[in-house]
C-alpha atoms as a PDB file:
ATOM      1  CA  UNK A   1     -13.252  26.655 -31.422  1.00  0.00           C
ATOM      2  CA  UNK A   2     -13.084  29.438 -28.899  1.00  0.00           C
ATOM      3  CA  UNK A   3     -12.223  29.829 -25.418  1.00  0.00           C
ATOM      4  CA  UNK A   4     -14.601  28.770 -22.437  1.00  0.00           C
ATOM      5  CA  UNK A   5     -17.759  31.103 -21.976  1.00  0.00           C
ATOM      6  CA  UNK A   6     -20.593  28.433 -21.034  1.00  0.00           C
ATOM      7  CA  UNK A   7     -20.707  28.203 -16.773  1.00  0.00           C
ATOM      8  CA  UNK A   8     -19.972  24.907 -16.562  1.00  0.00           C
ATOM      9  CA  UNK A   9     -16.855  24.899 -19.221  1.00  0.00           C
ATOM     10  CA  UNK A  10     -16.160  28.205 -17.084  1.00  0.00           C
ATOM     11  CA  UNK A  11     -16.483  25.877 -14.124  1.00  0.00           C
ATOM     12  CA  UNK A  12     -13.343  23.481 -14.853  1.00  0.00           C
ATOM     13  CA  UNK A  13     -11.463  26.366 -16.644  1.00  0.00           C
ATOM     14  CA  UNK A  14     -11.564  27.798 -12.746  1.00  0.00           C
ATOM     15  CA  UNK A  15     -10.640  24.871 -11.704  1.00  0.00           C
ATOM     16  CA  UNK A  16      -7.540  24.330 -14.140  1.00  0.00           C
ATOM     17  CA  UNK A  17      -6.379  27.496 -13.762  1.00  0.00           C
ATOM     18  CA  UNK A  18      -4.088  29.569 -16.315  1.00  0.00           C
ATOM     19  CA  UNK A  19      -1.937  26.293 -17.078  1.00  0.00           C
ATOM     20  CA  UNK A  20      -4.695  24.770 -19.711  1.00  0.00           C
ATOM     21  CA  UNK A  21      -7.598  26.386 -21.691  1.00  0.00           C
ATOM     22  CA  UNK A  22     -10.725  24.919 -22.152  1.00  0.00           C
ATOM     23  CA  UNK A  23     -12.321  25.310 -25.363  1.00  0.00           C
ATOM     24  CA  UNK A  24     -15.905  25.073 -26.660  1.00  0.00           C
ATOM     25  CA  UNK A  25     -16.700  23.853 -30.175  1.00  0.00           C
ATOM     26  CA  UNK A  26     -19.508  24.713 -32.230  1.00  0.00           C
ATOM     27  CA  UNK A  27     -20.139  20.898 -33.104  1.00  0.00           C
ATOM     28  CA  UNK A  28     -20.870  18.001 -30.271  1.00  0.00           C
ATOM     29  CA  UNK A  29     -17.874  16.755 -29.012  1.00  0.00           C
ATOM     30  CA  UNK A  30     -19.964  14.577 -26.430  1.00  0.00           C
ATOM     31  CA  UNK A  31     -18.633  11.350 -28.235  1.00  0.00           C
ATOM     32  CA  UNK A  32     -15.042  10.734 -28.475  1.00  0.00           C
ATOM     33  CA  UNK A  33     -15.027  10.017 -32.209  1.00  0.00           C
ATOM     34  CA  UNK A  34     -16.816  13.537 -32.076  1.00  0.00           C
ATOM     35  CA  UNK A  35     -14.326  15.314 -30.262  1.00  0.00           C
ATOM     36  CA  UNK A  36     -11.376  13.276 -32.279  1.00  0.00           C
ATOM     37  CA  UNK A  37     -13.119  14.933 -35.529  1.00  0.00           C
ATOM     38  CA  UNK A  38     -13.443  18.349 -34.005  1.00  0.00           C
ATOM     39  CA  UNK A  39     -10.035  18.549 -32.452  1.00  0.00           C
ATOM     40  CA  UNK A  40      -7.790  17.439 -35.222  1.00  0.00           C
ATOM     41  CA  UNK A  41      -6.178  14.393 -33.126  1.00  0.00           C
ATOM     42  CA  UNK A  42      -7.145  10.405 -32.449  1.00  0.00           C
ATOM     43  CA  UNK A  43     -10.000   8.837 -30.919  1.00  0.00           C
ATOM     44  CA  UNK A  44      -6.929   7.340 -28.589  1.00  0.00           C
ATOM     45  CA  UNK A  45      -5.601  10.791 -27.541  1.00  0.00           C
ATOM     46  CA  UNK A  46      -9.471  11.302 -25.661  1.00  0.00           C
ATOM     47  CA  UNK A  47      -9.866  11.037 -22.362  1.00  0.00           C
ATOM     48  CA  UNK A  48     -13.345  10.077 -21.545  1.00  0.00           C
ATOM     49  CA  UNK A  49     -15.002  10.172 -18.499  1.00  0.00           C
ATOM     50  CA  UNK A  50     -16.950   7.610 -17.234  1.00  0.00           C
ATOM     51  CA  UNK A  51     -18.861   7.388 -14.023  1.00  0.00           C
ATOM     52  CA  UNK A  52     -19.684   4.132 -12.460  1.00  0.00           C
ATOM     53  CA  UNK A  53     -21.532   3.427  -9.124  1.00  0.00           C
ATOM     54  CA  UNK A  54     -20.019   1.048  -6.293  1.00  0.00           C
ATOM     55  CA  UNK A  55     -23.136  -1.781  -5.843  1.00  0.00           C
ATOM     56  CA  UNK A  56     -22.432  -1.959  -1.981  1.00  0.00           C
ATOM     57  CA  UNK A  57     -20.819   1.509  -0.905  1.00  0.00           C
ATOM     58  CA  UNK A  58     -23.020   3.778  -3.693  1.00  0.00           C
ATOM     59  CA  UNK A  59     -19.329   5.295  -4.192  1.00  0.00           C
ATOM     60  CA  UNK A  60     -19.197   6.859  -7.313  1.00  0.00           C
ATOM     61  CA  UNK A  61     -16.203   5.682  -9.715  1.00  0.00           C
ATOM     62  CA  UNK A  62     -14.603   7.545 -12.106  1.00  0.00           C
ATOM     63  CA  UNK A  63     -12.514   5.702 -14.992  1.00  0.00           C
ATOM     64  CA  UNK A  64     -10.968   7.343 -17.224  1.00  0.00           C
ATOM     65  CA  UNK A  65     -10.447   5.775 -20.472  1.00  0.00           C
ATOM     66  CA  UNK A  66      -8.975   5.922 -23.822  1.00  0.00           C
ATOM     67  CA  UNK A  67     -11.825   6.570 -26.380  1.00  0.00           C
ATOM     68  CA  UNK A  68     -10.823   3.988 -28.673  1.00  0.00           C
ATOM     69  CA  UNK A  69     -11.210   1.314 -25.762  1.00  0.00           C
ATOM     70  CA  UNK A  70     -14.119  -0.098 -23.313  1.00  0.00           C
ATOM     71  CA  UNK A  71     -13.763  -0.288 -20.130  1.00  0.00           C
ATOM     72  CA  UNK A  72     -13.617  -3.653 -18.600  1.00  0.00           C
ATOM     73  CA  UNK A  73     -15.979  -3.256 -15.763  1.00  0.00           C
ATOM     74  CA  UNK A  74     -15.124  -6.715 -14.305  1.00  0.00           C
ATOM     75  CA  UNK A  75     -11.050  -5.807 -14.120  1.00  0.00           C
ATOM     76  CA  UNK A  76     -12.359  -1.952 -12.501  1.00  0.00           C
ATOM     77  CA  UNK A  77     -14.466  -3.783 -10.067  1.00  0.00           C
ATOM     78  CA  UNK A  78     -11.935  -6.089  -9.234  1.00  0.00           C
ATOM     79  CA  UNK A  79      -9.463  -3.057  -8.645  1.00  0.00           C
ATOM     80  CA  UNK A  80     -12.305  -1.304  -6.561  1.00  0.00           C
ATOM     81  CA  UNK A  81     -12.994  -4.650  -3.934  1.00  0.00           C
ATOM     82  CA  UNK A  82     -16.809  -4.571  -5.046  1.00  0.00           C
ATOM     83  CA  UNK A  83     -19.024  -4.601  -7.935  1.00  0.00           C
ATOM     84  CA  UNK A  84     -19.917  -2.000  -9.906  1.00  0.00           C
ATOM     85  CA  UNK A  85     -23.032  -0.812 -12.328  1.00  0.00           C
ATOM     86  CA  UNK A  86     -24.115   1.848 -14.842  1.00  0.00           C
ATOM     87  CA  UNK A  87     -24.720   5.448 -13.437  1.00  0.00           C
ATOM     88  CA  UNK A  88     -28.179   6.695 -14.593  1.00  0.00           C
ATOM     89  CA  UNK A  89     -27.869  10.071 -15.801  1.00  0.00           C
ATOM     90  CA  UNK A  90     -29.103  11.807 -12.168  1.00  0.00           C
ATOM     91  CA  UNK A  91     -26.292   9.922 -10.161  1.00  0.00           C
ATOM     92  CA  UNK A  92     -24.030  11.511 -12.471  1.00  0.00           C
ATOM     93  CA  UNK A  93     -25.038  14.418 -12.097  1.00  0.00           C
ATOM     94  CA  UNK A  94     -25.793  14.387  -8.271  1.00  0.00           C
ATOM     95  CA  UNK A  95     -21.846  13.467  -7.933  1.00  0.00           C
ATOM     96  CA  UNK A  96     -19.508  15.501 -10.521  1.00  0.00           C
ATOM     97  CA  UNK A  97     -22.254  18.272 -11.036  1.00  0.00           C
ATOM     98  CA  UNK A  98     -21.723  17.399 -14.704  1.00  0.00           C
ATOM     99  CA  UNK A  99     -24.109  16.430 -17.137  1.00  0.00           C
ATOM    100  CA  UNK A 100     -23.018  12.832 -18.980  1.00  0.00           C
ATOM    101  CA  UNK A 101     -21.217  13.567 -22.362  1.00  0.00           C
ATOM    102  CA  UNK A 102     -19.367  16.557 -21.014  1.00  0.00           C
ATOM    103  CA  UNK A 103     -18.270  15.233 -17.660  1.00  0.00           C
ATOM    104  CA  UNK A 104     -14.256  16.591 -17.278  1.00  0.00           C
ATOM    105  CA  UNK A 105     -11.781  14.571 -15.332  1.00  0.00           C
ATOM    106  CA  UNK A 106     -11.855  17.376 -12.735  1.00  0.00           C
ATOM    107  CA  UNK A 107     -14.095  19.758 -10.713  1.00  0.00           C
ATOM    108  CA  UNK A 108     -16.654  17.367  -9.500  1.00  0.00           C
ATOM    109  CA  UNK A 109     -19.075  18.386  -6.596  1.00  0.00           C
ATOM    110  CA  UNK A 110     -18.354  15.094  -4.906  1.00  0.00           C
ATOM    111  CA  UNK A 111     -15.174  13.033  -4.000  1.00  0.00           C
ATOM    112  CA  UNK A 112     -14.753   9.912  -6.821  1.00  0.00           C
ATOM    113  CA  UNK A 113     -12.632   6.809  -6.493  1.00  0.00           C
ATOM    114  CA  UNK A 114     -10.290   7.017  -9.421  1.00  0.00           C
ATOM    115  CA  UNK A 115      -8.743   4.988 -11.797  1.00  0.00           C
ATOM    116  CA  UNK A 116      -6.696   6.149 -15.144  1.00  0.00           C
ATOM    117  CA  UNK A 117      -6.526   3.226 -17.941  1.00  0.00           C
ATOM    118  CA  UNK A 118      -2.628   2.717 -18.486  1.00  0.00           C
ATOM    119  CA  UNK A 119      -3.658   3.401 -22.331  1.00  0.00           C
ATOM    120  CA  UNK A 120      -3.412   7.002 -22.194  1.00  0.00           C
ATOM    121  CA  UNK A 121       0.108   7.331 -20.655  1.00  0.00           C
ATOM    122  CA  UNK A 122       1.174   6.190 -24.106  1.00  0.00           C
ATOM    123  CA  UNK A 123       0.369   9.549 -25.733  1.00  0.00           C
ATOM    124  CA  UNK A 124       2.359  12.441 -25.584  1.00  0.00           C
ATOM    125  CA  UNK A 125      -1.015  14.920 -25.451  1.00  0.00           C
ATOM    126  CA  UNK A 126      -4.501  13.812 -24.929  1.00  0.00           C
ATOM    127  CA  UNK A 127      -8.075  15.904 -24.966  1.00  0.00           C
ATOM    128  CA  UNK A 128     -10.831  15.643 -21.859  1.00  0.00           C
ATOM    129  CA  UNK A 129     -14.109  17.255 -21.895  1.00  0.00           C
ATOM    130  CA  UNK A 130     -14.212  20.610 -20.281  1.00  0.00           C
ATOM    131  CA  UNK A 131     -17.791  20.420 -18.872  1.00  0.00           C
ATOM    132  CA  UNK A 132     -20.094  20.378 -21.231  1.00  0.00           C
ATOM    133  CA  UNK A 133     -20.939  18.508 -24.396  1.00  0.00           C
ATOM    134  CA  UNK A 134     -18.701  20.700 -26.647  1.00  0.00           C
ATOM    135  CA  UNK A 135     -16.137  21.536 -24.387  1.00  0.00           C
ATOM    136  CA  UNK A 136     -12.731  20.263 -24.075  1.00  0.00           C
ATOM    137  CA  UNK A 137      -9.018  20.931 -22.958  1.00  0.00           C
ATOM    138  CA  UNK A 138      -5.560  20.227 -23.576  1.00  0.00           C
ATOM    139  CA  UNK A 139      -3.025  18.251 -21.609  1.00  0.00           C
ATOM    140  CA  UNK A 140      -0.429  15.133 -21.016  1.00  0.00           C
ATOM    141  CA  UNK A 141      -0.957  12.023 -19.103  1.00  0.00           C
ATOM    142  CA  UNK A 142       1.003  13.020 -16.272  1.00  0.00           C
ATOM    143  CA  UNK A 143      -1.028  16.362 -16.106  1.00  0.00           C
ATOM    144  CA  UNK A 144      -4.053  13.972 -15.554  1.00  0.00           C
ATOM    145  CA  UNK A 145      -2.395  11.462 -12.960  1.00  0.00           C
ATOM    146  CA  UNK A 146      -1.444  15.240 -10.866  1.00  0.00           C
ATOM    147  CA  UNK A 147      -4.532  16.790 -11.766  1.00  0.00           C
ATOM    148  CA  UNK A 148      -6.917  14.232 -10.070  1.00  0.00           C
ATOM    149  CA  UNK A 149      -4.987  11.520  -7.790  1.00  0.00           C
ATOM    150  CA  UNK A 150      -6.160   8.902  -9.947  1.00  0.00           C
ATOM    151  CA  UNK A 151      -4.230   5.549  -9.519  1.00  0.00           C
ATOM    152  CA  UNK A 152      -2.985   4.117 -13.227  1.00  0.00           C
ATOM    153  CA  UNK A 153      -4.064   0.372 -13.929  1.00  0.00           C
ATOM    154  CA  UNK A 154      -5.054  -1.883 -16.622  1.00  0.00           C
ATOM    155  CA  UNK A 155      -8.651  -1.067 -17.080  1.00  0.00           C
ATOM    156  CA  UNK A 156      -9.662  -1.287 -20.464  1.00  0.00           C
ATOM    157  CA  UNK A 157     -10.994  -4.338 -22.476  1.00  0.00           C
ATOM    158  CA  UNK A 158      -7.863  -6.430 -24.072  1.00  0.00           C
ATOM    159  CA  UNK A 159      -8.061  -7.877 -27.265  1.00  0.00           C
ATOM    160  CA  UNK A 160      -7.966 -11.627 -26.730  1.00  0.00           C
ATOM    161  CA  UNK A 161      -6.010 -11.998 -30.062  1.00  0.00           C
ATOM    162  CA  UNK A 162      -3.536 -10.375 -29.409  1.00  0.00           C
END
């Protein structure tokens, strides 16, 4: 691993500032059992990005996710007040500026409607991508709740076992 040099990984160091350092791996860490491998840590402790788009407003979404859980998209659009679908790949990118598999939590060109899973307040640190498919950075739950407004709910998929 080595410090940010890629524009967009440069992009979201900017936007972090001195506090965290993003940090580019030779291997993919576009997955988060990728990153998990190439970091050292869990696939809990990533952060993964996920954009979603409103089906009546065209809002983008952005849930952010443990990577060892799925996101229940019927509990997010519940939480949102409309129903939500897949982002293709250009709607993505037309609304962080990110390309999927490396989109951060942060930086986006456009203004996203938020939501953190209540999973990853349970970790002490957990790993986001830093813009690009082998770029991530450092940093706590509450860094993420400061960093981008994001309300905290119950979003992921429950085991219905237990």
């Amino acid at each position: 691993m080595k410090p940010a040099t890629s524009a967009s990984a440069l992009k979201v160091q900017e936007v972090l500032g001195a506090a965290f350092e993003v940090l580019e791996f030779d291997t993919s860490t576009r997955t988060a059992a990728d990153a998990a491998a190439a970091i050292g840590c869990t696939v809990g402790q990533i952060a993964k990005s996920l954009i979603f788009r409103a089906l009546d407003s065209g809002r983008p979404v952005l849930a952010i996710a443990s990577g060892s859980g799925r996101v229940d998209e019927a509990r997010l659009s519940e939480l949102l007040g409309e129903g939500i679908g897949r982002a293709d790949a250009a709607f993505v990118r037309e609304h962080t500026g990110f390309a999927i598999g490396g989109v951060p939590p942060v930086g986006h060109c456009g203004e996203s409607v938020i939501f953190i899973d209540e999973t990853l307040l349970t970790f002490e640190t957990i790993w986001a991508a830093g813009g690009t498919p082998n770029a991530v950075f450092r940093l706590t739950p509450d860094d993420l709740v400061r960093l981008t407004g994001g309300t905290v709910a119950a979003i992921a998929q429950r085991d219905r076992q237990g």
